[in-house]
N, C-alpha and C. Protein backbone atom coordinates (compact mmCIF):
# COMPACT_ATOMS: atom_id res chain seq x y z
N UNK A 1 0.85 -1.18 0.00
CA UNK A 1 0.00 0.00 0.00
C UNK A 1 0.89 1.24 0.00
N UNK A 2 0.72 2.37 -1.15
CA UNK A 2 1.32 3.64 -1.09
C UNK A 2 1.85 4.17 0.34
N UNK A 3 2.60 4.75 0.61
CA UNK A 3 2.65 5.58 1.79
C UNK A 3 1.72 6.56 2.24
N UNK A 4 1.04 7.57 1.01
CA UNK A 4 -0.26 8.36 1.05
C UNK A 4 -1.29 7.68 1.23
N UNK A 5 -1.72 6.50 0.72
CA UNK A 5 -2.86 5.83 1.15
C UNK A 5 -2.71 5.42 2.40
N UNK A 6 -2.30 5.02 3.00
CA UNK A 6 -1.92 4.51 4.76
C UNK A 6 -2.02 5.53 5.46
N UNK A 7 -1.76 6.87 5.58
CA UNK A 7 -1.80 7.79 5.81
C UNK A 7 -2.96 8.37 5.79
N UNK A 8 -3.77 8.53 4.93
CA UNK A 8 -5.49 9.25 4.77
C UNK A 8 -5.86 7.79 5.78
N UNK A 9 -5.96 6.71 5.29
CA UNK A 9 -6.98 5.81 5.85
C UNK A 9 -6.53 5.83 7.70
N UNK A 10 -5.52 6.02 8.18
CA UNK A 10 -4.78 5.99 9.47
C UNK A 10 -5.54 7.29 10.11
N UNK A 11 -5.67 8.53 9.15
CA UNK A 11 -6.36 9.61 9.48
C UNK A 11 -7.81 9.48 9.91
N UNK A 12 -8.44 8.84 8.85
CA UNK A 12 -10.06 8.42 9.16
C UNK A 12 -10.03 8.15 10.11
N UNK A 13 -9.05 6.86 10.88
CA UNK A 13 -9.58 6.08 12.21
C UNK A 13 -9.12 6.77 13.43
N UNK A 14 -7.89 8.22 13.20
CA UNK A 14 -7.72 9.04 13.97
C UNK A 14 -8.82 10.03 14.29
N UNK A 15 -9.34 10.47 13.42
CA UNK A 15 -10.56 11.14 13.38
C UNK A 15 -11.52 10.62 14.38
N UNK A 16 -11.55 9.38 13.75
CA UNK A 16 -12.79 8.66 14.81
C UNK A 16 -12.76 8.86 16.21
N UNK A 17 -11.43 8.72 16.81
CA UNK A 17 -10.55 8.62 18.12
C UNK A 17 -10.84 9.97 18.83
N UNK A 18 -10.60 11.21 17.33
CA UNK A 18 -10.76 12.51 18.48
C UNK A 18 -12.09 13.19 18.70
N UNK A 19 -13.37 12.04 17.73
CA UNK A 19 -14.30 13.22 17.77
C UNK A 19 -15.36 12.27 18.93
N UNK A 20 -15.03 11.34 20.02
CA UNK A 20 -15.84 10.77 20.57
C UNK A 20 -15.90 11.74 21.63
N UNK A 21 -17.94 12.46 21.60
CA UNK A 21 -18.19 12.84 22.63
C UNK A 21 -17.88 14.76 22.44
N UNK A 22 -17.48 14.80 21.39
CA UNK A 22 -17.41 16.23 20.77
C UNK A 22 -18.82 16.93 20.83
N UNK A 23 -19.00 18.47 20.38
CA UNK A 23 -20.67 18.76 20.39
C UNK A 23 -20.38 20.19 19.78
N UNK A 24 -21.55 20.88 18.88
CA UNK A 24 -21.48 21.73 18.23
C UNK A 24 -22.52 22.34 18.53
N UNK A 25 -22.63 23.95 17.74
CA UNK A 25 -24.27 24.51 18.10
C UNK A 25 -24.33 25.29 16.90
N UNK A 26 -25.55 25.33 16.10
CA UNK A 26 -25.66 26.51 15.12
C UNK A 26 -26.84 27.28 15.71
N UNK A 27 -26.55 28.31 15.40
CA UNK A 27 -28.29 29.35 15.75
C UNK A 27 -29.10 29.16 13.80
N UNK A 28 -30.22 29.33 14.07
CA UNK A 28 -30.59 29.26 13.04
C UNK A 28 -32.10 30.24 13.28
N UNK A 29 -32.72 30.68 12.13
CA UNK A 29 -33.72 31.95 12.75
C UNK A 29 -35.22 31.40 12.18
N UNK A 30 -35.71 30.12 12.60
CA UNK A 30 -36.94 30.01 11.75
C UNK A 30 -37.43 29.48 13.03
N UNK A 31 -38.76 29.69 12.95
CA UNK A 31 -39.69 29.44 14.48
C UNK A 31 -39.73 27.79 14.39
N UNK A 32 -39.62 27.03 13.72
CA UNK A 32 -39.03 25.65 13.63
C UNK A 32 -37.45 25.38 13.46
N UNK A 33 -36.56 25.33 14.30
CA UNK A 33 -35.42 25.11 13.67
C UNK A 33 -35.09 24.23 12.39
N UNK A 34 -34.44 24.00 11.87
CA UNK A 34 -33.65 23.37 10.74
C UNK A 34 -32.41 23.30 10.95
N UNK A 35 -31.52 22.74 10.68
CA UNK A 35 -30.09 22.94 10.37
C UNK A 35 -29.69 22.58 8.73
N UNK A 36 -29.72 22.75 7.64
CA UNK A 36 -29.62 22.57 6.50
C UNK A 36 -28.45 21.20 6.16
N UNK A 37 -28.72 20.52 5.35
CA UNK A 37 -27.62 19.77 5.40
C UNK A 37 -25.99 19.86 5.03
N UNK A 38 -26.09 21.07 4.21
CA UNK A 38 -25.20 21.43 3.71
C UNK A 38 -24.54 22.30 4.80
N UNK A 39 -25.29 22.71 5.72
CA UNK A 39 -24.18 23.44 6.91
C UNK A 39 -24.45 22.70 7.76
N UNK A 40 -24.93 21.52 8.28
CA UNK A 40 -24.49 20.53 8.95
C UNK A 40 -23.29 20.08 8.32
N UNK A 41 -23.12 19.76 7.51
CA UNK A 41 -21.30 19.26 6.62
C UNK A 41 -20.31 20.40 6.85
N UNK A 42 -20.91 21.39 6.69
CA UNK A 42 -19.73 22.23 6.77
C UNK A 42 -19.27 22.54 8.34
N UNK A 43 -20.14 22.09 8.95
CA UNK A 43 -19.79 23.06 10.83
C UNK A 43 -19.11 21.54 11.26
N UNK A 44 -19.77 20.18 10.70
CA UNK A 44 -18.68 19.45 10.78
C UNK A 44 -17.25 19.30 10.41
N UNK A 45 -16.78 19.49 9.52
CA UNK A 45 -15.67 19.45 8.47
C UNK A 45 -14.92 20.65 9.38
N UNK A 46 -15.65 21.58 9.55
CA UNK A 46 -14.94 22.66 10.37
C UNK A 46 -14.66 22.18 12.15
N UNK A 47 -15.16 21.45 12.75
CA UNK A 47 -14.91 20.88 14.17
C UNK A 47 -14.04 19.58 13.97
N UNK A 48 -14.31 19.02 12.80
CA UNK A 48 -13.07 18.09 12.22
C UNK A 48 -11.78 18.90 12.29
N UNK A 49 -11.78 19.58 11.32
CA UNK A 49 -10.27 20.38 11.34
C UNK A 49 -9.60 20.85 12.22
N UNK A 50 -10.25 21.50 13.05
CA UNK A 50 -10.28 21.92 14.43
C UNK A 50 -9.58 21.10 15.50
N UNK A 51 -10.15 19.67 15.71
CA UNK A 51 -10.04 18.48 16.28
C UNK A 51 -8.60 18.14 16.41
N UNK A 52 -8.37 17.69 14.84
CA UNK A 52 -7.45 17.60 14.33
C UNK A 52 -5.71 18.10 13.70
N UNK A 53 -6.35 19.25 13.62
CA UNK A 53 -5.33 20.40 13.24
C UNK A 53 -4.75 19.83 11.53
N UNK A 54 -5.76 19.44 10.99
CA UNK A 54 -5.62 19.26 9.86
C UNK A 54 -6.40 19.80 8.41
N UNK A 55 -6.13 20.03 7.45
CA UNK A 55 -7.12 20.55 6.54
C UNK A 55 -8.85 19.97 6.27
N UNK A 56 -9.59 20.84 6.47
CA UNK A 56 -11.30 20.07 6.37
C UNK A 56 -10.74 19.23 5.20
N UNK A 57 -11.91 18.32 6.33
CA UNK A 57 -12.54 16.85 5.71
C UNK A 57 -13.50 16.82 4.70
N UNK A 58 -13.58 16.04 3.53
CA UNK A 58 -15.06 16.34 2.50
C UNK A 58 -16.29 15.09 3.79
N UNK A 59 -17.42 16.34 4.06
CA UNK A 59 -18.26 16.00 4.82
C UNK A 59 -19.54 15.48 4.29
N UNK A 60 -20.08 14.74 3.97
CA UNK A 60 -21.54 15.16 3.75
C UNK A 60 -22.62 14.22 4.38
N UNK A 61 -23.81 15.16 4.64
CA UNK A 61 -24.99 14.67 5.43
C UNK A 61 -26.29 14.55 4.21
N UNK A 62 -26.77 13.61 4.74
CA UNK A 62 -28.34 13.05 3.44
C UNK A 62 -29.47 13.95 3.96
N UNK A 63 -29.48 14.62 5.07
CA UNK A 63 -30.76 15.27 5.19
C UNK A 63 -30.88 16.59 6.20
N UNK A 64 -31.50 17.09 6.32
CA UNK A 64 -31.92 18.21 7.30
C UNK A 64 -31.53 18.20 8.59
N UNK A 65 -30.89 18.75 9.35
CA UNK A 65 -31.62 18.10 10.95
C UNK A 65 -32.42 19.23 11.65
N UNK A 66 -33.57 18.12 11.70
CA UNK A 66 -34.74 18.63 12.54
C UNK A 66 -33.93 19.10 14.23
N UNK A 67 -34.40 20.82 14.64
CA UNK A 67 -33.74 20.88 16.11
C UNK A 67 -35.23 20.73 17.19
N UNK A 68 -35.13 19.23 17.47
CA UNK A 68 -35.67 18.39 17.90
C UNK A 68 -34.76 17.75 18.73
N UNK A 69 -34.84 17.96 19.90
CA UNK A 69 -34.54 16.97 20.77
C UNK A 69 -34.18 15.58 20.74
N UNK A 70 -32.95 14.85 20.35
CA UNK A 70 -33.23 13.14 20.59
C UNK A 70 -32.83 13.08 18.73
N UNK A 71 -33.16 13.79 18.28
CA UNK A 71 -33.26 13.96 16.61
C UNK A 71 -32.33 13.96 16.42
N UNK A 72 -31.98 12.17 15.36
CA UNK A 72 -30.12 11.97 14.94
C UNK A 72 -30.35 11.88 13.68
N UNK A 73 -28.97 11.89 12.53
CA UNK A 73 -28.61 11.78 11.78
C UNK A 73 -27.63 11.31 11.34
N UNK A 74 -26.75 10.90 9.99
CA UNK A 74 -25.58 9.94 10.08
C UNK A 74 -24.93 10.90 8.67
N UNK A 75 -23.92 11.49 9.09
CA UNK A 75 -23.25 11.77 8.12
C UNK A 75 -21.74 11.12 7.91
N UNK A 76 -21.40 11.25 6.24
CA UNK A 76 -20.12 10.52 6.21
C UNK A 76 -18.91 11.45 5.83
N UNK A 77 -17.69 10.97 6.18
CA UNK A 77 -16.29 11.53 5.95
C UNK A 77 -15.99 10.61 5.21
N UNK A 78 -15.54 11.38 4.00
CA UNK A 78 -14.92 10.76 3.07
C UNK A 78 -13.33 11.20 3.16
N UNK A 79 -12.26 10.38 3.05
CA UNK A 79 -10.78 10.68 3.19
C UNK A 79 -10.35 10.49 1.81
N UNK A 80 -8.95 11.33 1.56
CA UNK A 80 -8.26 10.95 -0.14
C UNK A 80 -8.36 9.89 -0.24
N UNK A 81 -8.10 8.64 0.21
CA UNK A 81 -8.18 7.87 -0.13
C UNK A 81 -9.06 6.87 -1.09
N UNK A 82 -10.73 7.62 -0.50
CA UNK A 82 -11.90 7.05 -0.64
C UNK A 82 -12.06 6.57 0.52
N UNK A 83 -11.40 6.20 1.63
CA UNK A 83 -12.19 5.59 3.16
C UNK A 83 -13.57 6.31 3.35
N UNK A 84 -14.12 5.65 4.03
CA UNK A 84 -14.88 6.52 4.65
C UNK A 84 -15.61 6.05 6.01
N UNK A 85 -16.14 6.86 6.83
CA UNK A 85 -16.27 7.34 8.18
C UNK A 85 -17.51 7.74 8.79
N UNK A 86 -18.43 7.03 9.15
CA UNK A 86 -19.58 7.45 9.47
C UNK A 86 -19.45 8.48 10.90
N UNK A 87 -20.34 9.76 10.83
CA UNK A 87 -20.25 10.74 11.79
C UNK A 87 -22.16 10.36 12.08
N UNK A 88 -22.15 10.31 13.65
CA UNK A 88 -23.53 10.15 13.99
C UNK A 88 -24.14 11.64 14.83
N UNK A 89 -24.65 12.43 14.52
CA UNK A 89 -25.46 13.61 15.05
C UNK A 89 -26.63 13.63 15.66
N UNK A 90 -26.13 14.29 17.13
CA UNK A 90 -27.88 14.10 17.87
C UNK A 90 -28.09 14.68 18.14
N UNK A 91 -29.06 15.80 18.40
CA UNK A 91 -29.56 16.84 18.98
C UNK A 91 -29.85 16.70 20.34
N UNK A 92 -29.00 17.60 21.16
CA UNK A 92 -28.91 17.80 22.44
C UNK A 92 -29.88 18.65 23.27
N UNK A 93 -29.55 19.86 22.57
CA UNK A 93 -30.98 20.79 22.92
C UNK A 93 -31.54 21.77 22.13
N UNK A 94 -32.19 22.65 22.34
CA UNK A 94 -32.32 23.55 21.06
C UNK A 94 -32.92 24.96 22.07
N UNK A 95 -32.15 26.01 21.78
CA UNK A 95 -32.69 27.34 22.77
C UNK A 95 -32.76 28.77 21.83
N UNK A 96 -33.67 29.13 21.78
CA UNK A 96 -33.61 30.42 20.90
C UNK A 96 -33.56 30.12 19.48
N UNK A 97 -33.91 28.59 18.76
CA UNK A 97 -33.70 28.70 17.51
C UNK A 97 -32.20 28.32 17.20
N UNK A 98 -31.22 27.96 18.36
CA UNK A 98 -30.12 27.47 18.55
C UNK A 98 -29.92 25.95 18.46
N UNK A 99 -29.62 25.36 17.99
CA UNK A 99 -29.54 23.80 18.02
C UNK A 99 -28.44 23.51 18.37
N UNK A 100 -28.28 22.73 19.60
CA UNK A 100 -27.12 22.11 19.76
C UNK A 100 -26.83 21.00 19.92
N UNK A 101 -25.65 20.38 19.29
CA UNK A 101 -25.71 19.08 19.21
C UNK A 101 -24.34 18.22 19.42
N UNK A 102 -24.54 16.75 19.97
CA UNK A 102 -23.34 16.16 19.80
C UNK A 102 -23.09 15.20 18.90
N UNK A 103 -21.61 15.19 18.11
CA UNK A 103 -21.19 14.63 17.40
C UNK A 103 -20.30 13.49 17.79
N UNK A 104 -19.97 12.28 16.94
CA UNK A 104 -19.22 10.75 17.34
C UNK A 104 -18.90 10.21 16.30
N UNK A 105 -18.07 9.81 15.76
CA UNK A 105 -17.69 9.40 14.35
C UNK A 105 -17.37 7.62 14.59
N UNK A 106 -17.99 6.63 13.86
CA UNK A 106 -17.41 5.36 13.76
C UNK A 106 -16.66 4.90 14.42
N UNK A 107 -15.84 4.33 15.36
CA UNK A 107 -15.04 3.60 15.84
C UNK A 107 -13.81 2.96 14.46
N UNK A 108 -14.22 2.95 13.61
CA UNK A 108 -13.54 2.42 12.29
C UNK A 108 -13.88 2.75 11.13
N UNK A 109 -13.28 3.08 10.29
CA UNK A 109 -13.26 3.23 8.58
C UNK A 109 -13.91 2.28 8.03
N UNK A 110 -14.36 2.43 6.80
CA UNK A 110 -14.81 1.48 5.71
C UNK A 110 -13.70 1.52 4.81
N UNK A 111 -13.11 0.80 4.03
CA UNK A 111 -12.19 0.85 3.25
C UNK A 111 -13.22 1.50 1.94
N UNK A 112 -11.99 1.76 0.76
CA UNK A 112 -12.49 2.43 -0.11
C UNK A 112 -13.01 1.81 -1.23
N UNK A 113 -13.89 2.07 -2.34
CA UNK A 113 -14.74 1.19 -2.64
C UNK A 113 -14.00 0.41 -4.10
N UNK A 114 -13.94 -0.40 -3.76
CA UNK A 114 -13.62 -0.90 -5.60
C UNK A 114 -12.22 -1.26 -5.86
């Protein structure tokens, strides 16, 4: 295996390691919260980097999150490699249209496909 490939995939399962038990908050201004999915990926990718001290991660989430209490979602990290990394999102609380939530990534990688 390349030296760069060992390296991204070693990253994924580092990732996993630093984000157990992590937690984020967006404000958002609609008398129902939302969090969009596309800035659910990004406020991840950005607490990834953060975490890590490494360049954002390509993040992405399949749906909305409702700021609902108890209300999870599963987004994935994809690494150069192609690994990838399931991130699980739960809504913790929600105050003012604020959603806050905690994040946990896989215990392990998926290898890359093909």
């Amino acid at each position: 295996m390349p030296k760069f490939r060992r390296s991204a995939a070693v990253s994924a399962v580092a990732v996993g390691a630093l984000l157990s038990g992590c937690s984020a908050s967006v404000s958002v201004g609609e008398s129902t919260p939302k969090l969009s999915a596309d800035k659910l990926a990004s406020t991840l990718s950005a607490k990834l980097a953060a975490a890590t001290g490494r360049p954002k991660p390509h993040v992405t989430c399949p749906e909305d999150l409702k700021g609902k209490v108890g209300t999870t979602t599963r987004c994935t990290l994809t690494a150069d490699d192609g690994s990838t990394l399931g991130v699980t999102v739960k809504v913790t609380s929600v105050d003012d249209g604020k959603i806050n939530f905690d994040f946990k990534a896989d215990d392990k990688a998926s290898p890359a496909a093909g």
